[in-house]
Protein backbone atom coordinates (compact mmCIF):
# COMPACT_ATOMS: atom_id res chain seq x y z
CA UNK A 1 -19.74 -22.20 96.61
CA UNK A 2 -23.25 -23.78 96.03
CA UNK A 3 -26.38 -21.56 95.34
CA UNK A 4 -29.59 -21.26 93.80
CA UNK A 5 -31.57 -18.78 91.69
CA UNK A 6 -35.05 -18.58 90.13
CA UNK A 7 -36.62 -17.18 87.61
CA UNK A 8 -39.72 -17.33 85.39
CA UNK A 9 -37.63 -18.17 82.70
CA UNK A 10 -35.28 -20.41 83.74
CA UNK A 11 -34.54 -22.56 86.97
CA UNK A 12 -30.57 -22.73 88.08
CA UNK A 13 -30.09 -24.98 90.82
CA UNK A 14 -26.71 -26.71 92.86
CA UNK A 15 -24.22 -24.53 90.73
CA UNK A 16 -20.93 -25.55 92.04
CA UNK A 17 -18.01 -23.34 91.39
CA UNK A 18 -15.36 -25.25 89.69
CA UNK A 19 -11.24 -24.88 90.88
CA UNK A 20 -8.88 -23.98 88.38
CA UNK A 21 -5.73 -25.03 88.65
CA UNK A 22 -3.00 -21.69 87.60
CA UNK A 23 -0.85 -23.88 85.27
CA UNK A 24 -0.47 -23.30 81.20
CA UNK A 25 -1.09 -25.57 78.56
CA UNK A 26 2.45 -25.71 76.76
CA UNK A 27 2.08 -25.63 72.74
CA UNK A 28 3.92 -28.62 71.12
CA UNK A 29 6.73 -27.92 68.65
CA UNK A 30 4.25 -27.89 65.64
CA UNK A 31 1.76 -25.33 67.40
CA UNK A 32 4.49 -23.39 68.52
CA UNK A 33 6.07 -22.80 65.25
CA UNK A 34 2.42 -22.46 63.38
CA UNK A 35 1.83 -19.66 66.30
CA UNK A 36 5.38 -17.90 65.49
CA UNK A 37 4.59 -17.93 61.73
CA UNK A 38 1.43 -16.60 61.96
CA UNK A 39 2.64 -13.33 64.50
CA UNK A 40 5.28 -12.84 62.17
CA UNK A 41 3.52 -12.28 59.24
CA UNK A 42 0.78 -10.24 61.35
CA UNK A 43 3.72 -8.15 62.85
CA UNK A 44 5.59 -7.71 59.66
CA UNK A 45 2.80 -6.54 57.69
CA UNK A 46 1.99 -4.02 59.99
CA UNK A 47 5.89 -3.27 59.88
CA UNK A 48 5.73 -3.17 56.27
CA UNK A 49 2.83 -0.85 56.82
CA UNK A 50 3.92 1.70 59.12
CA UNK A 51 7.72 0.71 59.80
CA UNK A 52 6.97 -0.16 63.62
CA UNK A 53 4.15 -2.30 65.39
CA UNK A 54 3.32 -2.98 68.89
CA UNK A 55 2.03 -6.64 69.80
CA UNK A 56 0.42 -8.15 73.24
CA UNK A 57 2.73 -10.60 75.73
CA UNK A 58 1.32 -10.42 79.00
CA UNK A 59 4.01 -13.65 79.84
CA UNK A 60 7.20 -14.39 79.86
CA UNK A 61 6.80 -16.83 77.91
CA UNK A 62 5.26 -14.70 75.20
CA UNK A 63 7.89 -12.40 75.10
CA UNK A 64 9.87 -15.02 74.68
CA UNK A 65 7.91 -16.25 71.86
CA UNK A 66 7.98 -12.69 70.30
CA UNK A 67 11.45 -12.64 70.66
CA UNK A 68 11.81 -15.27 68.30
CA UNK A 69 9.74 -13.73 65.95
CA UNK A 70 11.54 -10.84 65.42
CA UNK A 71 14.20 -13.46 64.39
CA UNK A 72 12.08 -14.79 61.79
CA UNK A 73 10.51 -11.63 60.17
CA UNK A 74 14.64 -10.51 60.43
CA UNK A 75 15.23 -13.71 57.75
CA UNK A 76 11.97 -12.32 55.91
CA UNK A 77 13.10 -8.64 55.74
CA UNK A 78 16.69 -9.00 55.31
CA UNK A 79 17.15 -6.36 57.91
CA UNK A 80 17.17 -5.97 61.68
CA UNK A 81 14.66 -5.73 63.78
CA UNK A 82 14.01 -4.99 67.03
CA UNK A 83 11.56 -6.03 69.84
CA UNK A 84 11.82 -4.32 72.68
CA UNK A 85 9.20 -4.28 75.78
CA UNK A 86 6.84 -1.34 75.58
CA UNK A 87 5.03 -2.07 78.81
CA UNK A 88 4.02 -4.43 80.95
CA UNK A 89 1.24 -5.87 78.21
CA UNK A 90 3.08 -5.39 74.94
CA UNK A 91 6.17 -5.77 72.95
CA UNK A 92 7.76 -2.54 70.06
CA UNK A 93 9.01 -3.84 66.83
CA UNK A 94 10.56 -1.84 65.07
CA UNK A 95 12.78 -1.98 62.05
CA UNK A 96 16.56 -0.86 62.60
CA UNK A 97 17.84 1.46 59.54
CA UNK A 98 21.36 1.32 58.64
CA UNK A 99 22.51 4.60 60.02
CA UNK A 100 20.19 4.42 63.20
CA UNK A 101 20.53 2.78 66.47
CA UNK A 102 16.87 2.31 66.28
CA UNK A 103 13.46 4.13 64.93
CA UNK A 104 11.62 5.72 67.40
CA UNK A 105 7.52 5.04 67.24
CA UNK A 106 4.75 6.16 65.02
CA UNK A 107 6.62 8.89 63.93
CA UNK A 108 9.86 7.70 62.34
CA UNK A 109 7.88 5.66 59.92
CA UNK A 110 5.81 8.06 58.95
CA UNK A 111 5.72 7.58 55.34
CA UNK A 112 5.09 3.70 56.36
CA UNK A 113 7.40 2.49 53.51
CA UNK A 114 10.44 0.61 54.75
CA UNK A 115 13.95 1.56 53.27
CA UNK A 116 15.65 -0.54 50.77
């Protein structure tokens, strides 16, 4: 697409639209493991917090990604936790009590202090 447009202003002219090409930059290992550290202490603060949080992963790859961060703020905690899709933009974390199959959302952590 080529076009022109005028203006007092400013002049625009031969503005070419430019093809993008639908492939993903892959993270190396470094960046990939900086990027997991830093969502884990994001998510587990807000955990910490409120006793559930809900994250964006609009791939499968991020999901994948937050999968393995649930891992990680696990090792943190000392306790389970669980990510679980809570649409199609968004992952639930949520930390698993003792006695409970799992904590239900805002309300279950109410107090936003998490169990000892």
């Amino acid at each position: 697409m080529v076009w022109e447009a005028r203006d007092a202003r400013w002049e625009v002219r031969d503005v070419q639209e430019v093809p993008q090409e639908a492939t993903r930059t892959p993270l190396t290992a470094e960046e990939e493991l900086r990027s997991r550290s830093v969502f884990a202490t994001e998510i587990g603060a807000q955990l910490a917090r409120q006793g559930w949080a809900v994250f964006p992963a609009h791939t499968p790859e991020e999901r994948i990604r937050l999968f393995a961060v649930a891992r990680i703020i696990e090792q943190r905690l000392g306790r389970r936790v669980e990510a679980v899709p809570e649409d199609i933009c968004s992952m639930r974390f949520t930390v698993v009590s003792a006695g409970a199959a799992h904590e239900a959302g805002p309300a279950a952590g109410a107090s936003g202090q998490l169990d000892d």
